[in-house]
Protein backbone atom coordinates (compact mmCIF):
# COMPACT_ATOMS: atom_id res chain seq x y z
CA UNK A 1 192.96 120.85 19.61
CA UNK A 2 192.66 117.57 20.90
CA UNK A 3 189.47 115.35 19.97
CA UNK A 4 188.63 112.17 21.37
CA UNK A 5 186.46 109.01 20.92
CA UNK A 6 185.40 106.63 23.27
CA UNK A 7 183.75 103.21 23.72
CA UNK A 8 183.63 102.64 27.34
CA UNK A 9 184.57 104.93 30.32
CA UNK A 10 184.96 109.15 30.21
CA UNK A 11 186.67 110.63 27.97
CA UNK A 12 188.34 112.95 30.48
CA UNK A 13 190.98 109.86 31.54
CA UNK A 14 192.53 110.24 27.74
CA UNK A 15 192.91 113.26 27.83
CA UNK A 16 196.57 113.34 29.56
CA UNK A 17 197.95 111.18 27.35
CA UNK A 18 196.23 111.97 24.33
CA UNK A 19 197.16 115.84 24.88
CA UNK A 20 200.69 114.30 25.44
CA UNK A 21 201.10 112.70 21.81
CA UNK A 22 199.82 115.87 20.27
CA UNK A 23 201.89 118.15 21.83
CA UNK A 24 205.13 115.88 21.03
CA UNK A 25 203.60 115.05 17.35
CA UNK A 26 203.38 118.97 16.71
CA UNK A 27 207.13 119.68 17.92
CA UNK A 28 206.50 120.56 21.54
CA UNK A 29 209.67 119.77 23.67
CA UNK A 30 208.02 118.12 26.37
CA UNK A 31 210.50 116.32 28.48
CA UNK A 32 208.31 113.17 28.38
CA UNK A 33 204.85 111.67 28.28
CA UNK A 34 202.12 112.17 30.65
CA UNK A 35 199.53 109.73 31.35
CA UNK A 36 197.06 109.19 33.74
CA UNK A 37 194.33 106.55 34.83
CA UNK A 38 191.62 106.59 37.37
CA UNK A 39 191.50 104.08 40.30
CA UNK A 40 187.97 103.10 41.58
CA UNK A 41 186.10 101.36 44.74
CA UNK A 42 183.20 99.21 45.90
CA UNK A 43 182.82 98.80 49.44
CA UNK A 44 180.71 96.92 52.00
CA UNK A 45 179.65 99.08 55.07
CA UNK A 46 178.63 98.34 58.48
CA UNK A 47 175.33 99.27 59.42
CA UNK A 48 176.33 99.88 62.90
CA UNK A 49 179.36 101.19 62.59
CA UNK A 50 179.40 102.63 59.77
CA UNK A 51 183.02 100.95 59.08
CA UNK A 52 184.08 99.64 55.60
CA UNK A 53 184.10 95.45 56.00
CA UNK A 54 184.94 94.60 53.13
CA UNK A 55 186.14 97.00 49.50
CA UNK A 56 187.49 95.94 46.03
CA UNK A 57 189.95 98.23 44.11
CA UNK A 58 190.29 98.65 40.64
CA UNK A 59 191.81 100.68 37.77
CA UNK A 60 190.12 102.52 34.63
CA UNK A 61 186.66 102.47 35.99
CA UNK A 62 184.09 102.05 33.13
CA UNK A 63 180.48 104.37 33.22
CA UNK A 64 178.82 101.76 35.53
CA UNK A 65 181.61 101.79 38.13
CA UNK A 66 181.43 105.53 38.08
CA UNK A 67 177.70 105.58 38.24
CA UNK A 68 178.11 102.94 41.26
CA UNK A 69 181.40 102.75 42.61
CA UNK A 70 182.17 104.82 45.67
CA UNK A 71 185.23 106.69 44.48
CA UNK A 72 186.90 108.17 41.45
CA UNK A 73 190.48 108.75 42.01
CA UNK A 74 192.32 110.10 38.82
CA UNK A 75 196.14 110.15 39.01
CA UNK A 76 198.26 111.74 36.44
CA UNK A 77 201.82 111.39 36.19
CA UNK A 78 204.93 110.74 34.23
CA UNK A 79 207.73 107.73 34.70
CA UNK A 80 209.05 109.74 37.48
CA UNK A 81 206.26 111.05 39.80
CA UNK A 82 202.76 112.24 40.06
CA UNK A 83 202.06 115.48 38.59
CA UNK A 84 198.10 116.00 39.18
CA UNK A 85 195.29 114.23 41.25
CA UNK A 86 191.86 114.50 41.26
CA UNK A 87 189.47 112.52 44.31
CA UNK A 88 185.93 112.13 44.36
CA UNK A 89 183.99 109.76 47.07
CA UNK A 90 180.72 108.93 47.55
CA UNK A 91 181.29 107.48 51.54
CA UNK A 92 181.68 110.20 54.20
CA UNK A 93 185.43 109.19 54.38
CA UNK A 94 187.85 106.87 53.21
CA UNK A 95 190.64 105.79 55.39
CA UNK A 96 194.12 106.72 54.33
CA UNK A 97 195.66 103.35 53.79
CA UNK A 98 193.36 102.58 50.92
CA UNK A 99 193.97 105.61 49.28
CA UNK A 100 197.73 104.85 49.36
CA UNK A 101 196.67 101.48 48.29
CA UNK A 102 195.51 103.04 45.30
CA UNK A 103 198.73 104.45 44.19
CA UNK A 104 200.53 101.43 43.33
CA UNK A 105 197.78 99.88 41.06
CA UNK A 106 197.64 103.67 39.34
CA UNK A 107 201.44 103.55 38.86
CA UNK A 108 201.59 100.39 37.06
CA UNK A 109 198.56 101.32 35.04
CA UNK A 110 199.84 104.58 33.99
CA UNK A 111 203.59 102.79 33.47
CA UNK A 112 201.89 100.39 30.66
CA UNK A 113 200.25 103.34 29.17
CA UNK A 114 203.44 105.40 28.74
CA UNK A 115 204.74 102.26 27.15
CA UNK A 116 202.69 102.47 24.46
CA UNK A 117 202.80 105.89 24.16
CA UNK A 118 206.54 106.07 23.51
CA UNK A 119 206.49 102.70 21.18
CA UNK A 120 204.25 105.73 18.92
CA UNK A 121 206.56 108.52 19.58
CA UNK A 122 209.19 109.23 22.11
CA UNK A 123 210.67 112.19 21.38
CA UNK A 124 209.20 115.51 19.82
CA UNK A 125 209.11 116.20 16.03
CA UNK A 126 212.01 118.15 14.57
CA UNK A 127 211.18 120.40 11.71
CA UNK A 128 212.63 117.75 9.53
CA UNK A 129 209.59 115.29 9.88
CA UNK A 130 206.34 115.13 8.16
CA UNK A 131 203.96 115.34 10.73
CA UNK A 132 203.56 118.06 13.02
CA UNK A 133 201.30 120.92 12.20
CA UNK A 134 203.55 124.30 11.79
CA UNK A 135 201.78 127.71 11.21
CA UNK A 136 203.81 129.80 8.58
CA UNK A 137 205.12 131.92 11.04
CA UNK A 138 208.36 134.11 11.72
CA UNK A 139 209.77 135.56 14.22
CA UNK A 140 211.56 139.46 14.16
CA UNK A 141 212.83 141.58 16.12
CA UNK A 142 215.20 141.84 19.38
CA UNK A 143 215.21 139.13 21.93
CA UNK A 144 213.85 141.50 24.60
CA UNK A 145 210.70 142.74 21.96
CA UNK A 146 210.35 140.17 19.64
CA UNK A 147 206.92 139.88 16.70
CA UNK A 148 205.22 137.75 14.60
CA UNK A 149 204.71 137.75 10.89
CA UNK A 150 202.32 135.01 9.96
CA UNK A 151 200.83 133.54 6.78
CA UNK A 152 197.61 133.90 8.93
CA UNK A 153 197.70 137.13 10.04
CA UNK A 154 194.03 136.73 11.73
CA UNK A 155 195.28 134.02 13.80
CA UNK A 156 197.75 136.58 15.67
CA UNK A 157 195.51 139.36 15.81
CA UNK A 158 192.90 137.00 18.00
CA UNK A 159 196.23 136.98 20.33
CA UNK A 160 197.31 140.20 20.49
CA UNK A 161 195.14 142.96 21.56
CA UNK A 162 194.54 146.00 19.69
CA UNK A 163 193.28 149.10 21.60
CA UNK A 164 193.25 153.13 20.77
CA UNK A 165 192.35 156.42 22.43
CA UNK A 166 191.46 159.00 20.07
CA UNK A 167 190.82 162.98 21.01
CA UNK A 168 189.78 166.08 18.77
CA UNK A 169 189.51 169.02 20.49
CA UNK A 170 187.52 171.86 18.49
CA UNK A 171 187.26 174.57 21.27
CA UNK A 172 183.28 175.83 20.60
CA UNK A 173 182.94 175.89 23.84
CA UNK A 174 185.95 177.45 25.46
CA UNK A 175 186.34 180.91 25.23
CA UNK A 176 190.16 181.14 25.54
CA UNK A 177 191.36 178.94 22.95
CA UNK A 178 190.94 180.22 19.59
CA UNK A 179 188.17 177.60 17.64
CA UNK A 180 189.96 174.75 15.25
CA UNK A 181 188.31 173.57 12.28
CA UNK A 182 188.99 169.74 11.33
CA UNK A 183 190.36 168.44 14.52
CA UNK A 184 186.73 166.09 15.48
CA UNK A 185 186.87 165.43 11.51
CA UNK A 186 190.40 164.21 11.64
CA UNK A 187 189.93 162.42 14.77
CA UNK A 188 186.62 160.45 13.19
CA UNK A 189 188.69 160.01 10.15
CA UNK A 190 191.58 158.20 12.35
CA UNK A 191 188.83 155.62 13.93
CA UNK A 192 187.69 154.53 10.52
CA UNK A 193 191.48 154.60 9.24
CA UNK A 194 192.09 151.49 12.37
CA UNK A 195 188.98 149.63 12.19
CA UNK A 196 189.26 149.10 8.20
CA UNK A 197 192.29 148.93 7.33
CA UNK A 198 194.20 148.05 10.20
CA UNK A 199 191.69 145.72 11.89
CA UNK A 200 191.22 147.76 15.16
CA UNK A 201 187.76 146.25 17.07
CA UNK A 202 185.24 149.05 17.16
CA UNK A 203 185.02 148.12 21.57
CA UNK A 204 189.00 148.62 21.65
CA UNK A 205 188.65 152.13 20.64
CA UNK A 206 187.46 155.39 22.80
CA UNK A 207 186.76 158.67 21.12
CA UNK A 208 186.13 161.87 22.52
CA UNK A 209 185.38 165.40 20.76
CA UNK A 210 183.96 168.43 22.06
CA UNK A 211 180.57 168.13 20.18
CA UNK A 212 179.68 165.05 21.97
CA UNK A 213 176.58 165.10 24.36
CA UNK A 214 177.75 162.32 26.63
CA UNK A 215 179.81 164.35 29.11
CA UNK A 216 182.27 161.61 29.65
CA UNK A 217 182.72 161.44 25.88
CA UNK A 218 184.18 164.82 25.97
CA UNK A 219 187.72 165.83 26.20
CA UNK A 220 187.93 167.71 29.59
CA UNK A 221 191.09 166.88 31.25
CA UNK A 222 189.60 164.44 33.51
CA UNK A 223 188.10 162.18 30.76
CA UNK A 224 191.49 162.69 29.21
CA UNK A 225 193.73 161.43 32.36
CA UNK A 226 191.33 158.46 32.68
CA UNK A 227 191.57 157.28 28.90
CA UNK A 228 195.39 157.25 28.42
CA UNK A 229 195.31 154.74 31.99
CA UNK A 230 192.71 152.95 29.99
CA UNK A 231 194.58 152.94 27.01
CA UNK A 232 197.73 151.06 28.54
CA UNK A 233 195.58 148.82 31.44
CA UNK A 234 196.89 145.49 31.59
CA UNK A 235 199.24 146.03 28.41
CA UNK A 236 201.16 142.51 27.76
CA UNK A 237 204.08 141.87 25.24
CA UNK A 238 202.86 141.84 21.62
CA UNK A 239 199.51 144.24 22.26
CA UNK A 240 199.29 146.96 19.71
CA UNK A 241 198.50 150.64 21.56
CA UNK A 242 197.33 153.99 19.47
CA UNK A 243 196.92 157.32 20.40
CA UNK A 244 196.11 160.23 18.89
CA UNK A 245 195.64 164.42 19.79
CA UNK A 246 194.04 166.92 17.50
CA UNK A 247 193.79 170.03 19.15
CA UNK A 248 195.65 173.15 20.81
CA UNK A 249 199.09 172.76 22.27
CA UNK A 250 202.17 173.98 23.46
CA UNK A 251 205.63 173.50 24.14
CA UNK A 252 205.32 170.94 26.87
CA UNK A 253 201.67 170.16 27.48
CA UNK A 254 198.53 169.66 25.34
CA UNK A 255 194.89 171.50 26.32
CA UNK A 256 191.59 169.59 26.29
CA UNK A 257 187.98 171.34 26.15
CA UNK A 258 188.53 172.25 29.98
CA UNK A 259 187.61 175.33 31.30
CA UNK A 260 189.58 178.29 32.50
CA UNK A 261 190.69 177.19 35.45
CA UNK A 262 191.90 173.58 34.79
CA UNK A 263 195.75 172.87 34.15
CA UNK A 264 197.03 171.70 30.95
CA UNK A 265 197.91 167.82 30.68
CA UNK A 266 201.82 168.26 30.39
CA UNK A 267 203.89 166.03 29.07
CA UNK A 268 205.67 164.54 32.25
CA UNK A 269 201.98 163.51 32.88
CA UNK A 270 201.56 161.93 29.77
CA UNK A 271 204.72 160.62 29.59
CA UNK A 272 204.14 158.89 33.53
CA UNK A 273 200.78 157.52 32.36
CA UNK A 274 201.47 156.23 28.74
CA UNK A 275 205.15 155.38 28.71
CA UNK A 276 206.78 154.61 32.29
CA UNK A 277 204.03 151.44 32.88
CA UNK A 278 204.68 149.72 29.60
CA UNK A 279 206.54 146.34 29.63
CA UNK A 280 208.74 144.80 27.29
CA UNK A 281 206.92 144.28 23.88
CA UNK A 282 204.17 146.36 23.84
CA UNK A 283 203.75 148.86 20.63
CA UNK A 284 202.77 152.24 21.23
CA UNK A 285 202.30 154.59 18.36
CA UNK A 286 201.16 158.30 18.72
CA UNK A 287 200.21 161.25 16.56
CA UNK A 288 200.36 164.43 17.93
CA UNK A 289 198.55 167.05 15.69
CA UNK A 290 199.08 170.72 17.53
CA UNK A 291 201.17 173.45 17.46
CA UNK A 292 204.81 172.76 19.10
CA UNK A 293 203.97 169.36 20.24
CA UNK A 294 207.86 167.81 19.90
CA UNK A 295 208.16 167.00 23.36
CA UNK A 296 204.24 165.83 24.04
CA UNK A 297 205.45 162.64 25.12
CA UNK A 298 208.91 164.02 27.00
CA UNK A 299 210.45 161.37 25.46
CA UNK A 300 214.19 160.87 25.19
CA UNK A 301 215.45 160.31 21.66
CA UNK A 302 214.24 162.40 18.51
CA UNK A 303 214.12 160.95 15.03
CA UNK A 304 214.62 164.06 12.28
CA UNK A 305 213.66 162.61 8.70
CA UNK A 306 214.16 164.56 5.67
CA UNK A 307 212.01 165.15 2.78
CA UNK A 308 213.03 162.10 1.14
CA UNK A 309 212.13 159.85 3.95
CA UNK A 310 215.87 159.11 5.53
């Protein structure tokens, strides 16, 4: 964050440089300083032709020239080049030779500026000096799916996103599936296992069991389909993805509150929807609670841990 006080002018022609110095005081490797300045005009018209007689040109217009000048042009740039522009005009044109006229006043201005700039720093802060801000923060994991342990933890969740799908299935309703006890309990008791104790937002989470009233809030294989695509929808490296199943299940598929007639979500589904679309750094974690679930997911490695947790 970047906070600035002024005497004359706007604020906004600072902010280049000022941004600049922060980002090298806090250990940024820029390659070098940006500044930028604004170049401004006051012209003379004709009244019959409508052509520009006379004009004067100057640099780091002030809040009356902006009020009554007849152009703001803000150039931004380092030693080597220009890197952004902004133009506003008053006139119903300008001619092109005093805009390029512009550029060589805006060049030297902005040269002087980087001069001072670099007589305060020149080069980025090393971990060695005093000044920059660091956040206690670590990097772990592979190259290709690395994470974050912080000092602030809260910091990092506000960056990464958090979202689960939760489903118990209880059967009232379905005559061919025997009914399960527990499975909407187990499923309520998984939402208020994320949102206390691992910080899950109560929006990032979507629910559905059999006894609920909303018809999209129940677990027929439709609403099922479209939650796991919600569930990993614009996934980015370092989001944090849950999902969870109580309910009937098979070999390779899992069976929502759908009627007779439906198919069973199988796992190659599941597996196409949830898994296949994921990039590089997302976490997904999944419990499966139903009878011969190992291959819900179809995935390709299995992890056997004894009794003593190895």
């Amino acid at each position: 964050m970047v906070r600035l006080l002024r005497k004359f002018g706007v604020t906004q022609y600072g902010f280049p440089f000022s941004k600049s110095m922060a980002l090298m005081y806090a250990g940024i490797p820029l390659w070098e300083h940006v500044a930028g300045v604004s170049v401004g005009l006051a012209s003379q018209v004709d009244p019959l032709t409508g052509e520009i007689n006379d004009y004067r040109i100057w640099t780091d217009i002030r809040d009356l020239g902006d009020h009554l000048g007849d152009m703001d042009f803000k150039i931004a740039g380092t030693r080597k080049g220009i890197t952004a522009i902004q133009l506003d005009i008053k006139p119903a044109g300008i001619p092109s030779d005093m805009i390029c006229q512009c550029l060589e006043p805006a060049c030297e201005g902005r040269l002087q500026i980087i001069d001072h700039m670099e007589r305060e720093i020149s080069a980025p802060s090393t971990q060695d000096d005093r000044n920059p801000p660091r956040l206690g923060a670590q990097m772990l994991g592979s190259a290709e799916a690395p994470s974050m342990v912080t000092e602030n933890q809260s910091i990092i969740d506000k960056v990464s996103r958090k979202r689960a799908f939760i489903i118990g299935v209880s059967y009232v309703f379905n005559d061919q599936f025997s009914e399960l006890y527990g499975t909407i309990n187990d499923a309520n008791h998984i939402r208020n296992l994320l949102i206390n104790d691992l910080s899950f937002p109560p929006s990032s989470i979507r629910l559905l069991t059999d006894n609920d009233l909303d018809s999209y809030q129940r677990p027929t294989r439709q609403n099922i389909i479209m939650g796991m695509r919600w569930l990993v929808e614009g996934a980015k490296s370092g989001d944090l993805l849950f999902f969870h199943f109580s309910g009937h299940g098979d070999l390779f598929e899992i069976f929502g509150s759908h009627l007779v007639d439906e198919e069973a979500i199988q796992s190659s589904l599941m597996n196409r929807i949830m898994v296949n679309p994921l990039p590089i750094g997302v976490k997904l974690f999944m419990t499966i609670d139903c009878c011969r679930a190992v291959t819900a997911m179809n995935l390709p490695f299995q992890y056997q841990m004894k009794r003593r947790g190895k």
